[in-house]
N, C-alpha and C. Protein backbone atom coordinates (compact mmCIF):
# COMPACT_ATOMS: atom_id res chain seq x y z
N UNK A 1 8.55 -13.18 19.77
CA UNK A 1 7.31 -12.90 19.09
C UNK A 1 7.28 -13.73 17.80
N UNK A 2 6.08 -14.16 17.42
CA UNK A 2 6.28 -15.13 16.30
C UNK A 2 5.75 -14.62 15.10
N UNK A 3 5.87 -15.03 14.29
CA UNK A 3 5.47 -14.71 13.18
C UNK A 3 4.28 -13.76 12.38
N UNK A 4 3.14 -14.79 13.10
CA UNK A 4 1.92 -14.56 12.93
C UNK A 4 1.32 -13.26 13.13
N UNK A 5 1.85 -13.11 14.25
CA UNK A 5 1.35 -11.38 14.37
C UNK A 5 1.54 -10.03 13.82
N UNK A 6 2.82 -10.03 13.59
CA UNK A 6 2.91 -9.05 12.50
C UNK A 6 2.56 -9.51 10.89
N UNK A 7 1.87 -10.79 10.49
CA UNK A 7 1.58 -10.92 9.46
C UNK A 7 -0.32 -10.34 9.56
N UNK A 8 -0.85 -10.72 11.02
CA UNK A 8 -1.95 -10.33 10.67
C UNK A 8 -2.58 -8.71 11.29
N UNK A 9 -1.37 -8.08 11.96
CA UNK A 9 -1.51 -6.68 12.24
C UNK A 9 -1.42 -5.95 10.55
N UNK A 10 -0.48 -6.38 9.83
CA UNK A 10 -0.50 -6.20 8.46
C UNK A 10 -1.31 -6.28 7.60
N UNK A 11 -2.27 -7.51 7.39
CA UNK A 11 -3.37 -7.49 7.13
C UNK A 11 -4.80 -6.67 7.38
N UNK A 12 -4.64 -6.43 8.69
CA UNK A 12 -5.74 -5.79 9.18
C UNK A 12 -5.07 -3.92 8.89
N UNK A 13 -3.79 -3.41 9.04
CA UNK A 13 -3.89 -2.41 8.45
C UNK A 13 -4.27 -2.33 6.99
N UNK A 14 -4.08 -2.99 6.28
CA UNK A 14 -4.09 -2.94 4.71
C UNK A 14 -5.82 -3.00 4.56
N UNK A 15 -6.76 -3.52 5.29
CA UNK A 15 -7.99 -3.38 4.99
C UNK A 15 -8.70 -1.98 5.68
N UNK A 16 -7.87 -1.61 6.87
CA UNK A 16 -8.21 -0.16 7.59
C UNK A 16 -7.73 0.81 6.80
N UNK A 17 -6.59 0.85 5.86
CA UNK A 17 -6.07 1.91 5.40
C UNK A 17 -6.62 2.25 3.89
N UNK A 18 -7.22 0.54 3.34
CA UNK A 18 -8.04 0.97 2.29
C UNK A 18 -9.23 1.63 2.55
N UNK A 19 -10.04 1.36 3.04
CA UNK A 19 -11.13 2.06 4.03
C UNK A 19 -10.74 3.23 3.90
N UNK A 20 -9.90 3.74 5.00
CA UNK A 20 -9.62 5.45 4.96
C UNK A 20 -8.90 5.54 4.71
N UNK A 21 -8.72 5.12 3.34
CA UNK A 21 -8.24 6.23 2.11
C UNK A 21 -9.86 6.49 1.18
N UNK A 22 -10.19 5.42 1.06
CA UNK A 22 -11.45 5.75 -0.10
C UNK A 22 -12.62 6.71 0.93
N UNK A 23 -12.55 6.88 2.12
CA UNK A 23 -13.61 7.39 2.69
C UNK A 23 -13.04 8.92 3.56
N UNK A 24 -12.11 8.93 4.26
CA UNK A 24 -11.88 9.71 4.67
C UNK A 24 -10.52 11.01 4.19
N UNK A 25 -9.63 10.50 3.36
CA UNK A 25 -8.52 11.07 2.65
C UNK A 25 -9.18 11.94 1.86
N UNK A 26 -8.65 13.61 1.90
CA UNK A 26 -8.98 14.11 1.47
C UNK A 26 -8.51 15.07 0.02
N UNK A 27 -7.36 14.23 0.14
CA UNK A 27 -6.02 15.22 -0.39
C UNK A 27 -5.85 15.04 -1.99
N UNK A 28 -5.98 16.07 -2.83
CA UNK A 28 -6.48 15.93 -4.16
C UNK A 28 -5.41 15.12 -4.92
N UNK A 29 -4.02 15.40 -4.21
CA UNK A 29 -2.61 14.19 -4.98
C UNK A 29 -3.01 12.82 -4.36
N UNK A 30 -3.70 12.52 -4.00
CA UNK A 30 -4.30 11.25 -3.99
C UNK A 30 -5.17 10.63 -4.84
N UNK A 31 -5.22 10.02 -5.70
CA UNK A 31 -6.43 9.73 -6.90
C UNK A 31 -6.26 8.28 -6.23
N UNK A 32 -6.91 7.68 -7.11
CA UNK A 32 -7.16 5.99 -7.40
C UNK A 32 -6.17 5.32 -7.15
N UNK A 33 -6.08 4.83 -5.71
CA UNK A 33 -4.40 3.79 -5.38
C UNK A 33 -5.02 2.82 -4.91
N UNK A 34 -4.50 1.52 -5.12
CA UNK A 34 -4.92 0.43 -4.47
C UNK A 34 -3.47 -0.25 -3.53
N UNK A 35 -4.17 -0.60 -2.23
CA UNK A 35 -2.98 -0.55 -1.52
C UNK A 35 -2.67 -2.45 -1.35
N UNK A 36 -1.60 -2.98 -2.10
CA UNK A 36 -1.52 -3.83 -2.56
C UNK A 36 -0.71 -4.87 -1.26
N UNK A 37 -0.07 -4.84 -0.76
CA UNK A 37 0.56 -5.01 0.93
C UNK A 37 1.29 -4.41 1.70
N UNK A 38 1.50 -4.82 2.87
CA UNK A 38 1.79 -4.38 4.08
C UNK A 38 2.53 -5.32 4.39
N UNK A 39 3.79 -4.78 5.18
CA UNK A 39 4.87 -5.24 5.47
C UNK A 39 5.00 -4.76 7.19
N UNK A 40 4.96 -4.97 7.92
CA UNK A 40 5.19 -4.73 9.59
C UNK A 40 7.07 -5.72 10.13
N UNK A 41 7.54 -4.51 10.89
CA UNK A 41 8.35 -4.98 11.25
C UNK A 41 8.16 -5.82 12.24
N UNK A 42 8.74 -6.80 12.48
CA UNK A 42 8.43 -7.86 13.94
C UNK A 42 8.19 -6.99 15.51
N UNK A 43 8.88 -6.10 15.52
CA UNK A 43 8.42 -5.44 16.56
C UNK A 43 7.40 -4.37 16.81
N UNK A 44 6.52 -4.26 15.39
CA UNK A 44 5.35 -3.63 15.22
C UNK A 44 5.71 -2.03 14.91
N UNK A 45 6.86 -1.55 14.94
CA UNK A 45 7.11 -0.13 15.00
C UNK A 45 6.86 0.59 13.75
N UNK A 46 6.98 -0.46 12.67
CA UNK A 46 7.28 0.25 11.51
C UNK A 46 6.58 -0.77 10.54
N UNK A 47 5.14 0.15 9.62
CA UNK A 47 4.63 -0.72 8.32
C UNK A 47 5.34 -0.05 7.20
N UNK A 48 5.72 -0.64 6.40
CA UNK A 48 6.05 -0.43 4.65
C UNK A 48 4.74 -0.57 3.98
N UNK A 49 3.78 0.39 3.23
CA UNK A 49 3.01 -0.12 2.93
C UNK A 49 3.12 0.23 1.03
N UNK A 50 2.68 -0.72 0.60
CA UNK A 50 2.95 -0.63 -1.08
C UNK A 50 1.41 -0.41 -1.71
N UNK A 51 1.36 0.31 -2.91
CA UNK A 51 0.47 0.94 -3.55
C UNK A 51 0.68 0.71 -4.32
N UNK A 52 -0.63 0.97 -5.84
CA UNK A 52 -0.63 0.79 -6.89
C UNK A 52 -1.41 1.78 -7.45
N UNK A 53 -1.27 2.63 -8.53
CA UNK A 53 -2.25 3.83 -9.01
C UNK A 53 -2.02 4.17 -10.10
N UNK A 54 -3.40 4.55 -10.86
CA UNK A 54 -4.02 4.55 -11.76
C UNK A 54 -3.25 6.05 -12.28
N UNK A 55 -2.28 6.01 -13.50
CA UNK A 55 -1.57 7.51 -13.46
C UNK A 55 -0.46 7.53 -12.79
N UNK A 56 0.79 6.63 -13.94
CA UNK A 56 1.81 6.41 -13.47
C UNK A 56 2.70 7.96 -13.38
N UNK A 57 2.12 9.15 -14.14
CA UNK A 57 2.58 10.37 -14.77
C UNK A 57 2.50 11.11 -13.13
N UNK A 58 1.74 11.03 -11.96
CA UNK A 58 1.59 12.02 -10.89
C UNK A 58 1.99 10.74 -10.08
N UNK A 59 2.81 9.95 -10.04
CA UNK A 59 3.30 8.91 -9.11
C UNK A 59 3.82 9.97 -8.40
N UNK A 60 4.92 10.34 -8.15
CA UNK A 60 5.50 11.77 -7.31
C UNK A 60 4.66 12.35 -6.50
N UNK A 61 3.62 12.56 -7.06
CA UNK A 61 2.34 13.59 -6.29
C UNK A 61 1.70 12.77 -5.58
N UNK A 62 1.33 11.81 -5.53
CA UNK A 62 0.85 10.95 -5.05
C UNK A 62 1.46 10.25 -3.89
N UNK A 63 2.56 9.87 -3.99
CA UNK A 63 3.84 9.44 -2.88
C UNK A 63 3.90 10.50 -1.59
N UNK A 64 3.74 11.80 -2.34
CA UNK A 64 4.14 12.58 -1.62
C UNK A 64 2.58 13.41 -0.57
N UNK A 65 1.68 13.21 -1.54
CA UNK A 65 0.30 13.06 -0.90
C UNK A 65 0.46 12.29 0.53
N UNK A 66 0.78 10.52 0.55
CA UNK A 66 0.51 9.86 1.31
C UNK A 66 1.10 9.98 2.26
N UNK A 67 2.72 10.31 1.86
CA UNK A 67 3.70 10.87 3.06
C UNK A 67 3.44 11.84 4.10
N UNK A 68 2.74 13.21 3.65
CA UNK A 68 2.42 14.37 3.87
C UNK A 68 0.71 13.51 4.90
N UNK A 69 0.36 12.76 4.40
CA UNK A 69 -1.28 11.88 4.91
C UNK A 69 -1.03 11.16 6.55
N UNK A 70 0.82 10.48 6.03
CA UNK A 70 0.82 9.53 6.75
C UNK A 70 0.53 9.49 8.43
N UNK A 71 0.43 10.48 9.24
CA UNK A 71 0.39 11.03 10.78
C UNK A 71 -1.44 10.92 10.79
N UNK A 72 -1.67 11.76 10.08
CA UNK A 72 -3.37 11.50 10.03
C UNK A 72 -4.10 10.21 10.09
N UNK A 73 -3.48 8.97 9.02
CA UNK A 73 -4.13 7.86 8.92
C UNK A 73 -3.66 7.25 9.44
N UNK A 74 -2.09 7.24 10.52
CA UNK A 74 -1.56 6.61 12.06
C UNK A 74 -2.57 7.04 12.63
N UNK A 75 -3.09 8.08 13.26
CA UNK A 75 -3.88 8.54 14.31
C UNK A 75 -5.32 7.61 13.77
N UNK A 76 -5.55 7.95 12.81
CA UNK A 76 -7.50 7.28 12.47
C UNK A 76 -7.32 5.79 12.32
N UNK A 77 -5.58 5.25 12.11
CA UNK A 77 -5.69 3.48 12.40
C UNK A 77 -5.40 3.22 14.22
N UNK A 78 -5.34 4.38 15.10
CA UNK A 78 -5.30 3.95 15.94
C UNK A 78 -6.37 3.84 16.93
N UNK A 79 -7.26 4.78 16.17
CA UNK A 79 -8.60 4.56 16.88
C UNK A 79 -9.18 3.60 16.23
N UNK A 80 -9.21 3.20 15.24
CA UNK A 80 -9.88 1.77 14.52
C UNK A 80 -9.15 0.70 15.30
N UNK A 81 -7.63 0.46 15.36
CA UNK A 81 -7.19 -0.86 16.02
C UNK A 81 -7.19 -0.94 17.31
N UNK A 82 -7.04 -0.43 17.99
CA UNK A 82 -6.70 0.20 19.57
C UNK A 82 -5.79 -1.19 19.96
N UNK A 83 -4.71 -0.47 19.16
CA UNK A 83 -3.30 -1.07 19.98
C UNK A 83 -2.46 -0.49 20.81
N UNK A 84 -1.79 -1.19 21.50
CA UNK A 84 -0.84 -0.46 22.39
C UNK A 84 0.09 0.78 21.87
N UNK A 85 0.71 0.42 20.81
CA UNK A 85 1.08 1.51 19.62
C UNK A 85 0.92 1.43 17.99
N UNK A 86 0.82 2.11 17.36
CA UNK A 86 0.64 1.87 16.37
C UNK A 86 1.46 1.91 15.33
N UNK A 87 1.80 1.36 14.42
CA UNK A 87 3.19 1.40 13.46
C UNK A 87 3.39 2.67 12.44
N UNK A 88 4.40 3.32 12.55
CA UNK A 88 4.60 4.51 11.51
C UNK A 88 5.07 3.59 10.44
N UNK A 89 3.70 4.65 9.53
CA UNK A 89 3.76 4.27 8.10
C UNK A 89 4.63 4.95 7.47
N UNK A 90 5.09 4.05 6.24
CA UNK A 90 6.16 4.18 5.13
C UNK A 90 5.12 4.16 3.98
N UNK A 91 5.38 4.88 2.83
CA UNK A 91 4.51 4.31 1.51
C UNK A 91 5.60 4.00 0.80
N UNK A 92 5.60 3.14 -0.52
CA UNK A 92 6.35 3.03 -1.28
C UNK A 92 5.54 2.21 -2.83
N UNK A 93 5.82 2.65 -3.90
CA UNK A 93 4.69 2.21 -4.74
C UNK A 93 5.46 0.55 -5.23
N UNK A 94 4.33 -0.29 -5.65
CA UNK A 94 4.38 -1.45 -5.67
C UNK A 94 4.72 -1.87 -7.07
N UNK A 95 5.99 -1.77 -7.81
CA UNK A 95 6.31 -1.92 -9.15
C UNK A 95 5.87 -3.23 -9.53
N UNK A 96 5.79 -4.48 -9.12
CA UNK A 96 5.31 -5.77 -9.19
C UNK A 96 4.04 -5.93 -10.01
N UNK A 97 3.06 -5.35 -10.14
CA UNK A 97 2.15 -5.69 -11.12
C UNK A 97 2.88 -4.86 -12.16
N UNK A 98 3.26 -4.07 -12.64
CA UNK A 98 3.66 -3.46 -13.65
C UNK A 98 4.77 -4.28 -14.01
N UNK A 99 5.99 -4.72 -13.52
CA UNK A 99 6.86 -5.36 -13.97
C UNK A 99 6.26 -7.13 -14.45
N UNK A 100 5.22 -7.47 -13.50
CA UNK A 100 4.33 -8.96 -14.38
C UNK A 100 3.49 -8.56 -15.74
N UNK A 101 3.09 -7.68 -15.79
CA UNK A 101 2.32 -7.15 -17.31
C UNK A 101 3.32 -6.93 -18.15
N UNK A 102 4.60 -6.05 -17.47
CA UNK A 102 5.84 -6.04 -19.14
C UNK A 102 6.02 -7.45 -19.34
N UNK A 103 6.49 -8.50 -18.42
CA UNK A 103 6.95 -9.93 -18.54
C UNK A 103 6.13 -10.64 -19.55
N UNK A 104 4.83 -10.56 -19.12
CA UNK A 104 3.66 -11.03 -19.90
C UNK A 104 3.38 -10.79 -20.95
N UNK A 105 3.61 -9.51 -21.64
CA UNK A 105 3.21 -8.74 -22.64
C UNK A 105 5.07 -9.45 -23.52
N UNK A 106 6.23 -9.64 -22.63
CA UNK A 106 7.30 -9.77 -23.54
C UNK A 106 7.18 -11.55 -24.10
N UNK A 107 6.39 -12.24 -23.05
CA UNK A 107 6.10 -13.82 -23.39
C UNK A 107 5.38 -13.77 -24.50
N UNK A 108 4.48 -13.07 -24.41
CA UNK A 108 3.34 -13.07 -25.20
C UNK A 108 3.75 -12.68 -27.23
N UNK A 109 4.96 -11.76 -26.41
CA UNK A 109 5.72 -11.38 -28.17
C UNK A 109 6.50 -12.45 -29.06
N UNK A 110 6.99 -13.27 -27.67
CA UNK A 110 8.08 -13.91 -28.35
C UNK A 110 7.42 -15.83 -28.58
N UNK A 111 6.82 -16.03 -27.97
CA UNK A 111 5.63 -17.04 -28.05
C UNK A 111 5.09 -17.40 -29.43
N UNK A 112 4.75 -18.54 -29.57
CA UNK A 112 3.65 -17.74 -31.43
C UNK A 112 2.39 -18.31 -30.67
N UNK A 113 0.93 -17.64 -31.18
CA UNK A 113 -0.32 -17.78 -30.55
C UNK A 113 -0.86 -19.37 -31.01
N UNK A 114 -1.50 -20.25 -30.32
CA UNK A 114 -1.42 -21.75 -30.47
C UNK A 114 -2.86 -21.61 -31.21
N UNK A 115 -2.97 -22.93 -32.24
CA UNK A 115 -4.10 -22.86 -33.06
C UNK A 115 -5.09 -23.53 -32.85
């Protein structure tokens, strides 16, 4: 199997799962996440999917929201994709923009501002 496919089964979950989350998720430890990528194993069994949300203080609640979500929005990505099977989701939050804003914010200290 080559490459390509689990890069664009990945893709296409990450635009189905933003979808239903903002439309169909109902679950109040869910606030404002943006789901930043998707990771599919080569043999399709298994997505990692990474998040980002607004309210680093209920990260916990939130993780545990999606976990507790995750069987529901397998089942509603499998009627959206209609694949042979569909990949059990993983969440895991996406430290990467937060760790480029400390970086940025530490350049930015040690830098002097140009005139």
């Amino acid at each position: 199997m080559t490459r390509g496919r689990p890069k664009k089964v990945a893709d296409l979950i990450q635009r189905e799962l933003s979808e239903l989350l903002r439309r169909e998720l109902r679950d109040p430890r869910v606030g404002m996440i943006t789901i930043t990528s998707v990771d599919v194993s080569p043999d399709l069994s298994h997505a990692k999917v990474f998040f980002t949300a607004l309210g680093k203080e209920q990260l916990q609640q939130t993780t545990d929201g999606l976990q507790r979500a995750a069987g529901f929005l397998r089942s509603q990505l499998a009627q959206r994709m209609k694949m042979y099977t569909t990949p059990e989701l993983r969440f895991a939050y996406d430290e990467s923009v937060e760790r480029g804003d400390r970086l940025s914010r530490l350049i930015d200290s040690v830098v002097p501002p140009k005139r």
